[in-house]
Protein backbone atom coordinates (compact mmCIF):
# COMPACT_ATOMS: atom_id res chain seq x y z
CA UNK A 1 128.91 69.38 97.69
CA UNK A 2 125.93 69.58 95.57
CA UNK A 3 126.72 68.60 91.89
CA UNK A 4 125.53 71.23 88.98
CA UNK A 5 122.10 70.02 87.13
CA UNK A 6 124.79 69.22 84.07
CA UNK A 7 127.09 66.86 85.72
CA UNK A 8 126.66 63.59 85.93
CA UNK A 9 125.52 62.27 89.41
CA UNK A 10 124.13 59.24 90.92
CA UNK A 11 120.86 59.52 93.59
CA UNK A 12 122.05 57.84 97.26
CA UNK A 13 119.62 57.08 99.50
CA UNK A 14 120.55 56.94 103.24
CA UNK A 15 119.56 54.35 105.81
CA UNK A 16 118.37 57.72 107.46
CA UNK A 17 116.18 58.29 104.29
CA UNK A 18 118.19 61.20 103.67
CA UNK A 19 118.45 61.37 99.57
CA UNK A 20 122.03 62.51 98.92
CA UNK A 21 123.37 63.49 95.09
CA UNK A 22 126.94 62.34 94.57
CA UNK A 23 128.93 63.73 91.45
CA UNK A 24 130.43 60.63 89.38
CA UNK A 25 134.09 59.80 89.53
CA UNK A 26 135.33 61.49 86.34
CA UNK A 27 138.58 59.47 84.11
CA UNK A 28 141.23 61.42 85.83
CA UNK A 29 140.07 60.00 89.42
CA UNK A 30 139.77 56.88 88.22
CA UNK A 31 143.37 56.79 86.16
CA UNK A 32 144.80 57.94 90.14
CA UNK A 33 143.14 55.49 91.83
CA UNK A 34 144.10 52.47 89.57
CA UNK A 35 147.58 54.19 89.82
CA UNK A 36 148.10 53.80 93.26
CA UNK A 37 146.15 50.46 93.44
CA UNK A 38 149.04 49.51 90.26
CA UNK A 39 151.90 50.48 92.60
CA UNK A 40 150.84 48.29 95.79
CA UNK A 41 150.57 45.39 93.23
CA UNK A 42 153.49 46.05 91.80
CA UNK A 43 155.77 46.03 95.08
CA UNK A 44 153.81 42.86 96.14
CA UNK A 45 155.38 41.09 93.39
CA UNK A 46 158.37 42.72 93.60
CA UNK A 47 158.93 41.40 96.98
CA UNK A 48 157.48 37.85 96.25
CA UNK A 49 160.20 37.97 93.35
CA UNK A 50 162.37 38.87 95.79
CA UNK A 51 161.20 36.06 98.53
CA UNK A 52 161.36 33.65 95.57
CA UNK A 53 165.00 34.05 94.75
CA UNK A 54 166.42 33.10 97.92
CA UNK A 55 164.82 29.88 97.17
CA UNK A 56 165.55 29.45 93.40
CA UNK A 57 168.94 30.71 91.87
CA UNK A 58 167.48 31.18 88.30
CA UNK A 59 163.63 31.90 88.45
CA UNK A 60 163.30 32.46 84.85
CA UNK A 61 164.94 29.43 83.85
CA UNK A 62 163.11 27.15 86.39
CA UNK A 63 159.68 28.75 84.93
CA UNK A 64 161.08 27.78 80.90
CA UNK A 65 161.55 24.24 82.25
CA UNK A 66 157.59 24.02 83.78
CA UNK A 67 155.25 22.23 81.22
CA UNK A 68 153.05 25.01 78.93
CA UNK A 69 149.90 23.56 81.23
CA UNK A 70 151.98 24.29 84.76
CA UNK A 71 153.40 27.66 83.01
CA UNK A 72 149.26 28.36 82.00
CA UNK A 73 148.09 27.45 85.16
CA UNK A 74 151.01 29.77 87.08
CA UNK A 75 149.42 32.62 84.86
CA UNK A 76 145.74 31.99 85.32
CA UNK A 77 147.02 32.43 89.51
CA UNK A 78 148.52 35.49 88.70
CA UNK A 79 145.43 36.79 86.94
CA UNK A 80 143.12 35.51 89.96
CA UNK A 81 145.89 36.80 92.53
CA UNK A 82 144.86 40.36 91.16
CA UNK A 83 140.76 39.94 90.62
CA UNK A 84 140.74 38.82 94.42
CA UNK A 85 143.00 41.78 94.93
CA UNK A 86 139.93 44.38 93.48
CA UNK A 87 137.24 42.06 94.18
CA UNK A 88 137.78 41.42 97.49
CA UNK A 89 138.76 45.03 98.64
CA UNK A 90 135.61 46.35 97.04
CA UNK A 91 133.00 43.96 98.69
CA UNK A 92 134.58 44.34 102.28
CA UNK A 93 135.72 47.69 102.07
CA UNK A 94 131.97 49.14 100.99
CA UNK A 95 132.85 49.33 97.44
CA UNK A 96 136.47 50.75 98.03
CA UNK A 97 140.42 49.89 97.09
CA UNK A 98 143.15 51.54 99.06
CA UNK A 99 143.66 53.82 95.89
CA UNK A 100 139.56 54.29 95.50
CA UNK A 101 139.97 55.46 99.43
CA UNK A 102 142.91 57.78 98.84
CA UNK A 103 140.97 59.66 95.81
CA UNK A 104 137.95 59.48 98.05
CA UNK A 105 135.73 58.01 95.32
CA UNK A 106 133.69 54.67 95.71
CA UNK A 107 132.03 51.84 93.59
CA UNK A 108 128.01 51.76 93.58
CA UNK A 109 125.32 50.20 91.77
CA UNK A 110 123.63 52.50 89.52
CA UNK A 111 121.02 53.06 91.68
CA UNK A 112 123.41 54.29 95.01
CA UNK A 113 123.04 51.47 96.79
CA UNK A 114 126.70 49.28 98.01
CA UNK A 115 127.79 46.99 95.58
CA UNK A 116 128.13 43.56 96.12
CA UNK A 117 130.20 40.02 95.33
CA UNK A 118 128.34 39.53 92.03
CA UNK A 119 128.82 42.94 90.68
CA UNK A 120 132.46 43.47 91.75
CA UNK A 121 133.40 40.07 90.46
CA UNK A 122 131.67 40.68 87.12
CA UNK A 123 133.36 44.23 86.49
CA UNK A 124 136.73 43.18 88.24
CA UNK A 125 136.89 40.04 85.49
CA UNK A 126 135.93 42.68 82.44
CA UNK A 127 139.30 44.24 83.57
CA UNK A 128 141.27 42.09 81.12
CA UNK A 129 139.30 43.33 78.67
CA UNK A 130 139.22 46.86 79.25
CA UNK A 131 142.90 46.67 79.04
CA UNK A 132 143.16 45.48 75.72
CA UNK A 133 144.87 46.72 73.11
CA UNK A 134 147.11 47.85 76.05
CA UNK A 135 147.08 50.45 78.93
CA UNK A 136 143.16 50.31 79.19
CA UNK A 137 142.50 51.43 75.76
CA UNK A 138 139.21 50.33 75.38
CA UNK A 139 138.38 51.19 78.70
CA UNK A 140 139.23 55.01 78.83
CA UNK A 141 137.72 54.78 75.32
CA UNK A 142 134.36 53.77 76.73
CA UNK A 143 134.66 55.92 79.67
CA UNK A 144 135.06 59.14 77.22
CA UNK A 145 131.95 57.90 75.58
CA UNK A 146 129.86 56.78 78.11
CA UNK A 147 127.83 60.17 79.91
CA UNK A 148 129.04 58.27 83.77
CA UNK A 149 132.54 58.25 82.90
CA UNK A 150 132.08 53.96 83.00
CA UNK A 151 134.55 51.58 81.90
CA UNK A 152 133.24 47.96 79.93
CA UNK A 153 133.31 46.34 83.30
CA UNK A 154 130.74 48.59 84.96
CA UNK A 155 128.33 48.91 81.97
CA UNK A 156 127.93 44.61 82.04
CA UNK A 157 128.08 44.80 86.18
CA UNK A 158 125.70 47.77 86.44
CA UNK A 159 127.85 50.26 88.50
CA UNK A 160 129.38 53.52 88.67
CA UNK A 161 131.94 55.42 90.62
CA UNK A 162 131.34 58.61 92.62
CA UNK A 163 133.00 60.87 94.84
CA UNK A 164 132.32 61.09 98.36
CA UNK A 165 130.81 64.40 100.04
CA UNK A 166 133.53 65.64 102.36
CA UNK A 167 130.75 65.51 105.07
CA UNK A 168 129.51 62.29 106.67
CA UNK A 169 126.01 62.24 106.85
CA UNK A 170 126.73 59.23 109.56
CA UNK A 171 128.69 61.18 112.13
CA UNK A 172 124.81 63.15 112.90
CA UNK A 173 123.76 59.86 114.80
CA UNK A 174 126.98 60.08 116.71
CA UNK A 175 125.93 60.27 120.71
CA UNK A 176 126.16 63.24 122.45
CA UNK A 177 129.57 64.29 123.52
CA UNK A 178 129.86 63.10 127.47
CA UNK A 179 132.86 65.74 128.01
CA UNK A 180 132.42 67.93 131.25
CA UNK A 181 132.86 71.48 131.44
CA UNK A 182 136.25 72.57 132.86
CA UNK A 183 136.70 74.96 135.70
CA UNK A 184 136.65 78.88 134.96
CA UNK A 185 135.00 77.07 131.50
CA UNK A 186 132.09 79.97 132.07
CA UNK A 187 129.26 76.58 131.03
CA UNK A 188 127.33 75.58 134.10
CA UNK A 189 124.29 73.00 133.76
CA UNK A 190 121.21 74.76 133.10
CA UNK A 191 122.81 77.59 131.35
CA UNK A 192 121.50 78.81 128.24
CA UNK A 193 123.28 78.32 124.70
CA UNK A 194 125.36 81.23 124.80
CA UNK A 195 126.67 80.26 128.62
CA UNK A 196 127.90 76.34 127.25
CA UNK A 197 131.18 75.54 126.38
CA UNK A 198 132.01 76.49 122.83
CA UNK A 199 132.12 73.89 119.95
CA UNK A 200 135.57 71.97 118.71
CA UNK A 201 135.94 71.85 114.98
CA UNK A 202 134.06 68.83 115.02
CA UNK A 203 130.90 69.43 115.96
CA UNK A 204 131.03 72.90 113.73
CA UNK A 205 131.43 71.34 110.81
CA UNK A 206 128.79 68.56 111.65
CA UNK A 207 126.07 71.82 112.84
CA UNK A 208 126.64 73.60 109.57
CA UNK A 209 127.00 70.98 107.37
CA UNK A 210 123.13 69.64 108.66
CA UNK A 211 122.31 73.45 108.91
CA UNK A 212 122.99 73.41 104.62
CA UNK A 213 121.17 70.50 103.99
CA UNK A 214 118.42 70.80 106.18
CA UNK A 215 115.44 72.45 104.07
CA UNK A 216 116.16 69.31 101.67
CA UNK A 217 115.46 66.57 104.50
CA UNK A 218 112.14 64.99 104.91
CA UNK A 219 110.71 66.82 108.09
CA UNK A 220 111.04 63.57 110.06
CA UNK A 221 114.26 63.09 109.42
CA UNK A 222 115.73 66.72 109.86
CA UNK A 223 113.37 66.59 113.10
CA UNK A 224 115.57 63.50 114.07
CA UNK A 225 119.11 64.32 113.29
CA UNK A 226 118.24 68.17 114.57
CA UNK A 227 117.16 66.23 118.02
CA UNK A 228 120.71 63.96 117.65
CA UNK A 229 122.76 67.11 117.22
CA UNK A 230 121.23 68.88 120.14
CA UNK A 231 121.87 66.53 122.97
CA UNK A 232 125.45 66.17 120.94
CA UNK A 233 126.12 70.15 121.56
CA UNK A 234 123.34 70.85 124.33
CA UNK A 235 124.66 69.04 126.97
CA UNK A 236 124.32 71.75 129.57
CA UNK A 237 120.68 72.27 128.37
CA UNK A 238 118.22 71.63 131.62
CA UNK A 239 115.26 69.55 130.99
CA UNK A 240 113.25 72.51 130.45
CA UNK A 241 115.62 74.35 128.13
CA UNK A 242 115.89 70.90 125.98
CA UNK A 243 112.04 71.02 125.41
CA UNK A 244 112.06 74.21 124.35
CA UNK A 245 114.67 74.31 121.86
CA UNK A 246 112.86 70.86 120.36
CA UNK A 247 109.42 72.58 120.28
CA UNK A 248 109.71 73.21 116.67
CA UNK A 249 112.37 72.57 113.57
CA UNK A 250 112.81 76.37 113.65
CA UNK A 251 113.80 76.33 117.57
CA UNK A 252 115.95 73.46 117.06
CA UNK A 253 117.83 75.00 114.02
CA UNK A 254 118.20 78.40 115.57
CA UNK A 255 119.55 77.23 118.86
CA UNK A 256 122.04 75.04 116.15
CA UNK A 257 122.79 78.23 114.53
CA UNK A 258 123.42 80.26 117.92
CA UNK A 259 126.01 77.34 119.13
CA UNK A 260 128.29 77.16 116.13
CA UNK A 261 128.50 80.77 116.26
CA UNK A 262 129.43 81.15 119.65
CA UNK A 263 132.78 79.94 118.73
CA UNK A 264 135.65 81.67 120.80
């Protein structure tokens, strides 16, 4: 998904060096995500609550009777038990919450590249903040005003949040597939493309989706993943037959084109 020249997007850069333009997470993704991230916080404590009254009879009333520096301290831990919650699922997760993953939308630095401890702790601790007056006031406010939808906590850290491409430009350096050709398949080795065993869902979807993007590749790199994705759907090809459909880009993309359409 290519994003219009009006919406906001962020520049990612591959380690394939293959330049990818993500649309930015607008407020209502964001709002969903924190939801669901909200609820699994919520029925952790719940349950801790719960864990907690089978050893204390009257929870409430042992917390009144804590000293105001135990009772601070208890809330400073619940405050820390949440920024590790965020903090921690964003820096080993590749920038991602469980509710982030379900809305398919991800945490960056500004310029594309994965965010790390420092800038997920900074924008994770601006939380408190953002929430103020209550509900995340100020931060929807900011996110309205700001043209990359971002919050207080990602202006100070330097991130952004976009949505992911429903394509993975990652699967293209997948091996080839090793599966052999059934009996009465029709594919024999040394066959030509329209002889092989037609293409699974898969590897359609990975052929046309590099078949879009191709004229926008660096002609190394669309040399490369073109290569990849034949010995992924040419395993039949003969020696020979490999050479000549990597001869050229054009050779290599048309042979591409021929085997997703010789779906059956």
């Amino acid at each position: 998904m290519t994003p219009s020249a009006s919406a906001p997007h962020v520049d990612v850069a591959t380690p394939e060096r293959v330049a990818l333009s993500l649309p930015v997470a607008g407020i209502g993704y964001r709002c969903l995500a924190w939801l669901v991230d909200a609820s699994l916080l919520f029925f952790f404590w719940v349950a801790l609550y719960f864990v907690i009254t089978l050893l204390v009879s009257d929870v409430l009333g042992a917390f009144q009777a804590l000293s105001g520096l135990t009772q601070t301290l208890l809330a400073v831990g619940l405050f820390a038990t949440q920024w590790l919650y965020w903090t921690l699922a964003e820096v080993f997760f590749h920038g991602q919450t469980p509710g982030k993953r379900v809305l398919r939308i991800r945490v960056v630095r500004e310029d594309g590249s994965p965010v790390g401890f420092f800038e997920s702790a900074v924008r994770n601790l601006c939380r408190a903040v953002d929430f103020l007056p209550v509900f995340y006031a100020t931060g929807c406010i900011t996110m309205l005003l700001d043209s990359r939808h971002r919050r207080l906590g990602d202006l100070l850290a330097g991130t952004v949040l976009v949505r992911e491409e429903a394509i993975d430009l990652d699967k293209y350096t997948q091996g080839p597939a090793m599966d052999a050709p059934g009996p009465g398949s029709g594919a024999a080795p040394g066959s030509g493309a329209g002889m092989q065993r037609p293409l699974d869902a898969e590897d359609v979807e990975l052929v046309l989706a590099f078949l879009a993007r191709a004229p926008g590749l660096e002609p190394e790199v669309r040399q490369r993943l073109g290569t990849r994705l034949v010995d992924r759907v040419g395993a039949a090809l003969t020696d020979e037959e490999r050479a000549r459909v990597l001869q050229s880009t054009e050779a290599t993309e048309a042979f591409l084109r021929t085997r997703a359409k010789a779906v059956h």
